[in-house]
N, C-alpha and C. Protein backbone atom coordinates (compact mmCIF):
# COMPACT_ATOMS: atom_id res chain seq x y z
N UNK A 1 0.82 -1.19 0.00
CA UNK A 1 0.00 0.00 0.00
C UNK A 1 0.86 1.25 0.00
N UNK A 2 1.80 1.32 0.85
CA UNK A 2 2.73 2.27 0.96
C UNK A 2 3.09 2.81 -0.47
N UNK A 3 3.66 1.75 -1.41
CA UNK A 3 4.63 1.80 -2.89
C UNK A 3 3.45 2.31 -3.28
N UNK A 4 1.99 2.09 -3.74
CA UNK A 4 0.97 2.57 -4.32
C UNK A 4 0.87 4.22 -3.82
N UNK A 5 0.72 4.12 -2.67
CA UNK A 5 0.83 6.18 -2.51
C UNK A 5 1.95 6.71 -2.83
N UNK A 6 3.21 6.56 -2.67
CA UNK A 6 4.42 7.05 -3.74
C UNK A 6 4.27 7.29 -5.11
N UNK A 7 3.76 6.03 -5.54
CA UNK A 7 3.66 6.25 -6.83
C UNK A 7 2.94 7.17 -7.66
N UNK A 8 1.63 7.15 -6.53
CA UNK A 8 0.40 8.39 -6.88
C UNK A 8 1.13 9.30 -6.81
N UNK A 9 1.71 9.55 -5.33
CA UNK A 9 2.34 11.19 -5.35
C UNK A 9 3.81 11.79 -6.08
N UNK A 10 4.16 10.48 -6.85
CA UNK A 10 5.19 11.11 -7.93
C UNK A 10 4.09 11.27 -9.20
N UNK A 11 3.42 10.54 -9.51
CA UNK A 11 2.74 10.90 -10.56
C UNK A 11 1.83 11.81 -10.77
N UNK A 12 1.28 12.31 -9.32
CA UNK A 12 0.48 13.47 -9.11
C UNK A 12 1.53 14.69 -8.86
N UNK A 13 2.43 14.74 -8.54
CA UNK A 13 3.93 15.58 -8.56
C UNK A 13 4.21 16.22 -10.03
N UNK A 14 4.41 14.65 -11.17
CA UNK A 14 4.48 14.72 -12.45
C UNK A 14 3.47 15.54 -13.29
N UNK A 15 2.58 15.45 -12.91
CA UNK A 15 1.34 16.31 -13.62
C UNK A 15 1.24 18.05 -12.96
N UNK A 16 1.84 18.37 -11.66
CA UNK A 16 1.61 19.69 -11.30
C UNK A 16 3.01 20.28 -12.04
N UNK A 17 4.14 19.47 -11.74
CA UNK A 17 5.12 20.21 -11.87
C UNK A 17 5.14 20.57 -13.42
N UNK A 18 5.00 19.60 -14.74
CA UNK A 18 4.59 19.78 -15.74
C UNK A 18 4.17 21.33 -16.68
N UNK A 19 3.01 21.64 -15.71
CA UNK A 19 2.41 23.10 -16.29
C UNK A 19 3.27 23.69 -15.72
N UNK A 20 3.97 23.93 -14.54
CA UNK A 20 4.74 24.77 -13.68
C UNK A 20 5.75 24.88 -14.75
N UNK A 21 6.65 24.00 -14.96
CA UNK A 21 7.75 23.89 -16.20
C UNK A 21 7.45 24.66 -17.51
N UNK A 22 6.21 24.31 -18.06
CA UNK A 22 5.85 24.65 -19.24
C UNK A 22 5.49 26.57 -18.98
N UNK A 23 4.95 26.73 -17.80
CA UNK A 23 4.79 28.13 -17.90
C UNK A 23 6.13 28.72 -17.27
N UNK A 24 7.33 28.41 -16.68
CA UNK A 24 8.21 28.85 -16.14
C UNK A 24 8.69 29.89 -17.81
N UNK A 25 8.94 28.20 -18.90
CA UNK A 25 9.35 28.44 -20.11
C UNK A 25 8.94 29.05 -21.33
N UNK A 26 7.44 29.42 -20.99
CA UNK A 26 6.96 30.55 -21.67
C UNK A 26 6.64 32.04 -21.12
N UNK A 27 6.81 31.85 -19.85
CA UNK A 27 7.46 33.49 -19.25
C UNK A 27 9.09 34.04 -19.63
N UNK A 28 9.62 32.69 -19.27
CA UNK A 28 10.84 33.14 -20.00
C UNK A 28 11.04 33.75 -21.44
N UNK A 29 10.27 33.02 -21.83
CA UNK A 29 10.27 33.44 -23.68
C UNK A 29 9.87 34.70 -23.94
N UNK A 30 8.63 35.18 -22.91
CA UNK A 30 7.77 36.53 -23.19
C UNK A 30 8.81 37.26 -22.58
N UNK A 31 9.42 37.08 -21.44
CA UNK A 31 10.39 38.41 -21.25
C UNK A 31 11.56 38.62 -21.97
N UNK A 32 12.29 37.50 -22.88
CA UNK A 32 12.64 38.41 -23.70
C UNK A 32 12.01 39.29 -24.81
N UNK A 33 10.65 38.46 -25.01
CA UNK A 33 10.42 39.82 -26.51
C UNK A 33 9.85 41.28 -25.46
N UNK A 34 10.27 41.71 -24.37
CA UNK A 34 9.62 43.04 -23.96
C UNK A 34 10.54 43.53 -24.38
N UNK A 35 10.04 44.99 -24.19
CA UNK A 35 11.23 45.87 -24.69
C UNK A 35 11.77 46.45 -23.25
N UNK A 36 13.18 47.02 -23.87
CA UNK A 36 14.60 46.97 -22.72
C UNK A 36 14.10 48.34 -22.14
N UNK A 37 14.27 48.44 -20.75
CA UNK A 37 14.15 49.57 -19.47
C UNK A 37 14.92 50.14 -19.43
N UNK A 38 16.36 50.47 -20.00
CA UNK A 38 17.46 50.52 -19.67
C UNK A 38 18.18 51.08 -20.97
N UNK A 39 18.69 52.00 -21.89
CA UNK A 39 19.03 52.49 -23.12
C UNK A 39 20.71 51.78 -22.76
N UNK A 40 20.88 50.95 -23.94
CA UNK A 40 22.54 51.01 -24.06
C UNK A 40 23.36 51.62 -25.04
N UNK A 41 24.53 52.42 -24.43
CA UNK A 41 24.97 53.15 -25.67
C UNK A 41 25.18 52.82 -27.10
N UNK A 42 25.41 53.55 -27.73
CA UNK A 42 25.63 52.87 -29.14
C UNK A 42 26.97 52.67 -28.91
N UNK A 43 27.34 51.52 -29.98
CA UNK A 43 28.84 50.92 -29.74
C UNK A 43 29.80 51.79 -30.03
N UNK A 44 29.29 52.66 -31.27
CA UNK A 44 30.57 54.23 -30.93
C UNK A 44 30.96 54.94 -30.02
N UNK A 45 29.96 54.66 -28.69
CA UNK A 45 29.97 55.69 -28.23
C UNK A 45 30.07 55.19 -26.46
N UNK A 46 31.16 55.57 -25.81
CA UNK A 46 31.48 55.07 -24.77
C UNK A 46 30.13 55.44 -23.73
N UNK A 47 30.08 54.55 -22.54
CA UNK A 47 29.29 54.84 -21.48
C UNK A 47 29.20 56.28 -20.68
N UNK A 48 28.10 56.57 -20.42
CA UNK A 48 28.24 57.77 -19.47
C UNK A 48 28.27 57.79 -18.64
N UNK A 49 29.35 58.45 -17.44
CA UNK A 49 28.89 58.11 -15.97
C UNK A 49 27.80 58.70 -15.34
N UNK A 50 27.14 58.38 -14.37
CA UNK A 50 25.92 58.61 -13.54
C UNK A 50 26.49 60.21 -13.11
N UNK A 51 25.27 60.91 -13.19
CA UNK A 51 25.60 62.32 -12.18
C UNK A 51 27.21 62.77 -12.57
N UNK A 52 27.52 62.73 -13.65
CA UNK A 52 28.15 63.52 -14.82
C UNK A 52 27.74 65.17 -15.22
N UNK A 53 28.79 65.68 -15.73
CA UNK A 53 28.27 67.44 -15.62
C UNK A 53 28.29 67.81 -16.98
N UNK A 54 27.36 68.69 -17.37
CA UNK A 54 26.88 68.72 -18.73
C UNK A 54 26.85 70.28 -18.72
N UNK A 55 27.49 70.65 -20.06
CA UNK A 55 27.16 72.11 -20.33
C UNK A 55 25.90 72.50 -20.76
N UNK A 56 25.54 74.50 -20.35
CA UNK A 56 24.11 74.51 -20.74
C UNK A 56 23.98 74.39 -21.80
N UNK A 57 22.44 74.47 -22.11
CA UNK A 57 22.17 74.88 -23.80
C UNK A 57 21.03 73.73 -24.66
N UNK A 58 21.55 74.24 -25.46
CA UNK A 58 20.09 73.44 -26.28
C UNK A 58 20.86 72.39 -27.33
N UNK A 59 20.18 71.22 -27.31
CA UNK A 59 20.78 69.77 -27.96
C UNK A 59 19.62 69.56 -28.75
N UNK A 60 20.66 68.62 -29.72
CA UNK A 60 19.25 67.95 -31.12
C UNK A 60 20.40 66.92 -31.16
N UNK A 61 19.41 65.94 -30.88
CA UNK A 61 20.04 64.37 -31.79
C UNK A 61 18.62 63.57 -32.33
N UNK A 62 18.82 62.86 -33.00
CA UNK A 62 18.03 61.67 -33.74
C UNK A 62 18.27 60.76 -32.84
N UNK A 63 16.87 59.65 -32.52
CA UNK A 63 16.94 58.31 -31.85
C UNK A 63 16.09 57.10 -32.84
N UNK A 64 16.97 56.38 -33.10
CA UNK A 64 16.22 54.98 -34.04
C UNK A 64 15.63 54.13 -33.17
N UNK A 65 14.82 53.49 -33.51
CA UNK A 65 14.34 52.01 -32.96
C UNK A 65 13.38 51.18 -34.06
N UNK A 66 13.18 50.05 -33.54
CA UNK A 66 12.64 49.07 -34.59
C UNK A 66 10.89 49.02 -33.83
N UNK A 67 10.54 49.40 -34.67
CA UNK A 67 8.90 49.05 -34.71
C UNK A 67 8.49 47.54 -35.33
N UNK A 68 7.09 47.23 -35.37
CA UNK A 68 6.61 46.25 -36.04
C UNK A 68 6.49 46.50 -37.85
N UNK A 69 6.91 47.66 -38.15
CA UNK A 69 6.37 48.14 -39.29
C UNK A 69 7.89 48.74 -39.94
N UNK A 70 8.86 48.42 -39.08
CA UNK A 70 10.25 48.25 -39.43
C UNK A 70 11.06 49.99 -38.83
N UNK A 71 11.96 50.22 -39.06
CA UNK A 71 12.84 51.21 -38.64
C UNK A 71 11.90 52.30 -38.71
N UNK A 72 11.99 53.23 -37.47
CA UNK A 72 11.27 54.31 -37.52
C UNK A 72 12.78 55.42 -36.24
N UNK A 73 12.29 57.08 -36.53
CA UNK A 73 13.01 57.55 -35.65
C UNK A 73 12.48 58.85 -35.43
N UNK A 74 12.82 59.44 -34.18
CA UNK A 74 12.36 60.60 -33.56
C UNK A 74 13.63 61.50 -34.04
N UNK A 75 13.36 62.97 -33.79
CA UNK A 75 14.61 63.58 -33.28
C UNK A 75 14.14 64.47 -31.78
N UNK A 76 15.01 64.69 -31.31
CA UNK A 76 14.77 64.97 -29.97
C UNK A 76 15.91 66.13 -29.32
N UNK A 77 14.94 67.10 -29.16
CA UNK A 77 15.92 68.37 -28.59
C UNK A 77 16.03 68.68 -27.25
N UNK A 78 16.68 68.80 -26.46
CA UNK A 78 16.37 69.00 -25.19
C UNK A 78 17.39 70.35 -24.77
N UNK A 79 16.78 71.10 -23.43
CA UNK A 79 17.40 72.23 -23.29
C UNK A 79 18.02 71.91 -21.33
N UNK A 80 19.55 71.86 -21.53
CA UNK A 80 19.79 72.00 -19.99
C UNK A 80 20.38 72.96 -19.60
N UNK A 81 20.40 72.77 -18.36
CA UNK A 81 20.25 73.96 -16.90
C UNK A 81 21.06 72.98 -16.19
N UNK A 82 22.17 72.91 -15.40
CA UNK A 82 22.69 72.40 -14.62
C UNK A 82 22.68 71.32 -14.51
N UNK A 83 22.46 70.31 -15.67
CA UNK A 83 22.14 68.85 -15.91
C UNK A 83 20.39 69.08 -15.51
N UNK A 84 19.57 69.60 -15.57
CA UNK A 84 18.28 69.26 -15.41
C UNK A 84 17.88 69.93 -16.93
N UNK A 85 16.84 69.04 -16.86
CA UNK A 85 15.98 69.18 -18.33
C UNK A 85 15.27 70.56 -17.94
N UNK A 86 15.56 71.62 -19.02
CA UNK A 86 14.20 72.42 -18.46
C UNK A 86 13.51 72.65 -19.84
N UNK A 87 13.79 72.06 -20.99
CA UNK A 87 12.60 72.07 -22.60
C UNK A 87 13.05 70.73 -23.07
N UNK A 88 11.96 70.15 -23.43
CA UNK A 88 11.74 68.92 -24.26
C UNK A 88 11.08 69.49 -25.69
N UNK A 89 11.73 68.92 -26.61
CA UNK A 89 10.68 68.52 -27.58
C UNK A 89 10.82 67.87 -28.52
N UNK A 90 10.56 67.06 -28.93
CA UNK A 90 10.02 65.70 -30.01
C UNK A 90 9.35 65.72 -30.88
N UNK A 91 10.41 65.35 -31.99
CA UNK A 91 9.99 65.76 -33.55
C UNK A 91 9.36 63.95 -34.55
N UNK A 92 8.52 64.29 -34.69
CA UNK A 92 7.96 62.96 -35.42
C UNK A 92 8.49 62.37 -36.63
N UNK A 93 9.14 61.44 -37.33
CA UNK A 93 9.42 60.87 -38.02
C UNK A 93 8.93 60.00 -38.77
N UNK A 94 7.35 59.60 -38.69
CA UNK A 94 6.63 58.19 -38.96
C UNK A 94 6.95 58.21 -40.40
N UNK A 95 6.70 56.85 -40.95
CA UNK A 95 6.63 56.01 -41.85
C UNK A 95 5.40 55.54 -42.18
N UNK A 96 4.55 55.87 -41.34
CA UNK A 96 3.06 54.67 -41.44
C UNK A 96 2.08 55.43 -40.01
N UNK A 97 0.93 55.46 -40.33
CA UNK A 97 -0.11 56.02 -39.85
C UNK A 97 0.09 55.51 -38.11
N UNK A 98 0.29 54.28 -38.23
CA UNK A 98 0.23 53.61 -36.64
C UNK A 98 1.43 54.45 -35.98
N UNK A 99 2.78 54.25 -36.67
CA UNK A 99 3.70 54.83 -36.33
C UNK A 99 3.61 56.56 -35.80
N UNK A 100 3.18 56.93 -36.39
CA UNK A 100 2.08 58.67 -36.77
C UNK A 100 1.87 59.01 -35.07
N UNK A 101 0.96 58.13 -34.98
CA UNK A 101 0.18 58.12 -34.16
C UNK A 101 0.73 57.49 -32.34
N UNK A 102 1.67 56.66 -32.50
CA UNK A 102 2.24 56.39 -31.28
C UNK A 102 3.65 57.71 -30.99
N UNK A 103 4.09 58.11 -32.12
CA UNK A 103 5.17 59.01 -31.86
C UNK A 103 4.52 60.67 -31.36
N UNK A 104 3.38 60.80 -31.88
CA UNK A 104 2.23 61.57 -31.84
C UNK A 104 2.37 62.07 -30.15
N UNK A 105 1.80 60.44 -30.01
CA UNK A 105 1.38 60.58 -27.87
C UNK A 105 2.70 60.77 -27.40
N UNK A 106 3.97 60.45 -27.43
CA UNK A 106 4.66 60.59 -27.05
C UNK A 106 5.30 61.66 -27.04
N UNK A 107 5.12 62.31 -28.11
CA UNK A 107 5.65 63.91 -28.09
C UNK A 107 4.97 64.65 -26.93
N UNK A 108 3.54 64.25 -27.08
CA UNK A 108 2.81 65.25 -25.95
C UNK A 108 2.41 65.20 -24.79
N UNK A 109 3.29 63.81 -24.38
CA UNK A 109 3.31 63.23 -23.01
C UNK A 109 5.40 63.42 -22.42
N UNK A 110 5.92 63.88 -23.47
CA UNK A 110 7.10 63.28 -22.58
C UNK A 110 7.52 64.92 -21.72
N UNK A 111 6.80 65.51 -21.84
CA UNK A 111 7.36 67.10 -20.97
C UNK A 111 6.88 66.91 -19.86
N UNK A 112 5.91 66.27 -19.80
CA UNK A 112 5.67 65.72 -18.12
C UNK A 112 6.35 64.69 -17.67
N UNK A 113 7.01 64.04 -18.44
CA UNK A 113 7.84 62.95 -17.29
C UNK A 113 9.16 63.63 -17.12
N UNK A 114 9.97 64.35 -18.36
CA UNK A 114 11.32 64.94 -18.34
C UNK A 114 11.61 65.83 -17.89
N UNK A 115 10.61 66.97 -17.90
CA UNK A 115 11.02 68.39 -17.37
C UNK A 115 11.46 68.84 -16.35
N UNK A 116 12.29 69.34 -15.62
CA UNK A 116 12.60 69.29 -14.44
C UNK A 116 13.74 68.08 -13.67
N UNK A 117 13.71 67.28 -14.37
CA UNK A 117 14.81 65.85 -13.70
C UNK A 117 16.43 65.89 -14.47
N UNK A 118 16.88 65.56 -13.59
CA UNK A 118 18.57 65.26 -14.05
C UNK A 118 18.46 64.39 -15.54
N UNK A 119 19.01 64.60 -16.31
CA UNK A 119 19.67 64.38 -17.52
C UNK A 119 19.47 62.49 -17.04
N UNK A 120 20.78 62.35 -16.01
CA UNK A 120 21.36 61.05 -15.66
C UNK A 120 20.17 60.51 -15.25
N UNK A 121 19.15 60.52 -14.69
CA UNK A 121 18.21 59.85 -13.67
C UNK A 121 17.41 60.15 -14.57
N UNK A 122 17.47 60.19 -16.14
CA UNK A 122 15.92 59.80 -16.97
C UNK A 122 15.65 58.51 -17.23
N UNK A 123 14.68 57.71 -17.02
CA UNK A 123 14.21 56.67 -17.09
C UNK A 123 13.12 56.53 -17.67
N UNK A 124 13.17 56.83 -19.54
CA UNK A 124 12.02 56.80 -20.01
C UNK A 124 11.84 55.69 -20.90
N UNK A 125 10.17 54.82 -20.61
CA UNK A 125 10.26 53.91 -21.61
C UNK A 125 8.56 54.24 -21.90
N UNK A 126 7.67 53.54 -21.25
CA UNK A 126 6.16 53.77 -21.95
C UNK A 126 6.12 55.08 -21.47
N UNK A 127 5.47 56.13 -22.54
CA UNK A 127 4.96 57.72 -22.57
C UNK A 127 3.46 57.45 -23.06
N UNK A 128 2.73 57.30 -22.34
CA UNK A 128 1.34 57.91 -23.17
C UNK A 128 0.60 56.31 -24.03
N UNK A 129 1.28 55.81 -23.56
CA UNK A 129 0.85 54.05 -24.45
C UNK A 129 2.00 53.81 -25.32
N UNK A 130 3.11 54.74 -25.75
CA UNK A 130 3.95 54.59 -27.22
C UNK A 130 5.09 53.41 -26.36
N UNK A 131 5.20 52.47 -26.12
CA UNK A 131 6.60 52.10 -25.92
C UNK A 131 7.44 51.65 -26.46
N UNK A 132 7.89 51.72 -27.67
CA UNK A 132 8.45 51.74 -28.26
C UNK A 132 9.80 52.85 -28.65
N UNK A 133 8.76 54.07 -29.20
CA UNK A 133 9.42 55.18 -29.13
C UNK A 133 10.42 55.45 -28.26
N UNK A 134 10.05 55.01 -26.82
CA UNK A 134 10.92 55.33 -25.80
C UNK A 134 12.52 54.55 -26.43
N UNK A 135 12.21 53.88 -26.56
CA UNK A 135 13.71 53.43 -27.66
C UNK A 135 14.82 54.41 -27.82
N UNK A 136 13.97 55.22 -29.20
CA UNK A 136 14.29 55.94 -29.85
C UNK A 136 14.73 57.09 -29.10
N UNK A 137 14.10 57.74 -28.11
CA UNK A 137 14.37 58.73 -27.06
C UNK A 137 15.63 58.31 -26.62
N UNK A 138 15.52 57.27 -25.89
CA UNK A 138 16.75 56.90 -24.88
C UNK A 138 18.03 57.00 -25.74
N UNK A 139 17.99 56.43 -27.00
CA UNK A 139 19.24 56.23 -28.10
C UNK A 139 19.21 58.33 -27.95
N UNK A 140 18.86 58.80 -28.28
CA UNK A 140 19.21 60.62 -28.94
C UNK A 140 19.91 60.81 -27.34
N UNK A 141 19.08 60.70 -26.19
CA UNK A 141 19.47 61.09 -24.58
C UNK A 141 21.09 60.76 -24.79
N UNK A 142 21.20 59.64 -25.14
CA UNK A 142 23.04 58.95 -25.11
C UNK A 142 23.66 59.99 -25.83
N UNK A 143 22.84 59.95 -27.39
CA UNK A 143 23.78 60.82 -28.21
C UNK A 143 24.13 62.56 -27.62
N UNK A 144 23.03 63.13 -26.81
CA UNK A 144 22.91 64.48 -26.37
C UNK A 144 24.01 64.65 -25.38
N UNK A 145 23.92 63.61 -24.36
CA UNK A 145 24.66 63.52 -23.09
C UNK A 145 26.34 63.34 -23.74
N UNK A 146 26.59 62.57 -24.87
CA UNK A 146 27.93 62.28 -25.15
C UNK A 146 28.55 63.72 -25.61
N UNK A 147 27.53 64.65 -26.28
CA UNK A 147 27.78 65.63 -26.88
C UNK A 147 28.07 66.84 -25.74
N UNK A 148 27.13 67.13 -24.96
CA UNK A 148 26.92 68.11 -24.19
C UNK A 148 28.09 67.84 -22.49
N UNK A 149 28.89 66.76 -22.16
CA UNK A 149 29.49 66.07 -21.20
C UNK A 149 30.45 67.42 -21.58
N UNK A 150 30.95 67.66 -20.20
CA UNK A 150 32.43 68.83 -19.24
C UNK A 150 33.15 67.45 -19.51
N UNK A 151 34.03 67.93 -20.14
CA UNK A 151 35.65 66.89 -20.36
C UNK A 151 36.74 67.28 -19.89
């Protein structure tokens, strides 16, 4: 009798752990297709350090990223003050109506998350529903910060 309840409870073991496995391995799968929290420099272009000192003034760079509807890009100007953002603004680039339309919200949502915060401590990814775009932002932020950096 004993060997008979073992056996149940490996085989009743076998059947829970099963879905557990199978969904461990399709969470895994879904977190890689999210998109990245975190902007990495472009390979030209060395890392920036944190709380780094930036001259004033007004910046323009271009930021790429890959949409579903293939390469799309912003350009993106920003105006600093002592390493703090004090003007945003975001220039649309679409290719395609959807595209239009997510770079759209994001233009007119990102002065409320940027304005006012350190350069270093921007952490922008969904604006307004667009997340994608935020891509494209974060890539120009690298290029602005590499440009505008006290050497």
């Amino acid at each position: 009798m004993t060997r008979m309840m073992t056996t149940n409870a490996r085989t009743t073991a076998g059947r829970i752990a099963a879905p557990v496995g199978v969904a461990a391995a399709l969470i895994g799968t879904l977190t890689g297709c999210s998109t990245a929290t975190t902007a990495e420099p472009p390979a030209d272009q060395p890392a920036q350090p944190v709380d780094a000192s930036y001259r004033d003034g007004m910046y323009l760079a271009d930021g790429g990223y890959e949409s579903p509807n293939g390469s799309e890009t912003i350009t993106v100007e920003i105006e600093l003050t002592n390493d703090i953002v004090t003007g945003v603004v975001v220039t649309s680039n679409p290719t395609n109506p959807t595209t239009a339309n997510f770079q759209s919200k994001f233009a007119d949502g990102i002065g409320d998350i940027v304005i006012g915060q350190d350069i270093d401590k921007l952490d922008v990814t969904v604006v307004a529903g667009s997340s994608l775009t935020g891509n494209g932002f974060r890539e120009a932020i690298t290029t602005i910060k590499a440009e505008a950096l006290v050497g």
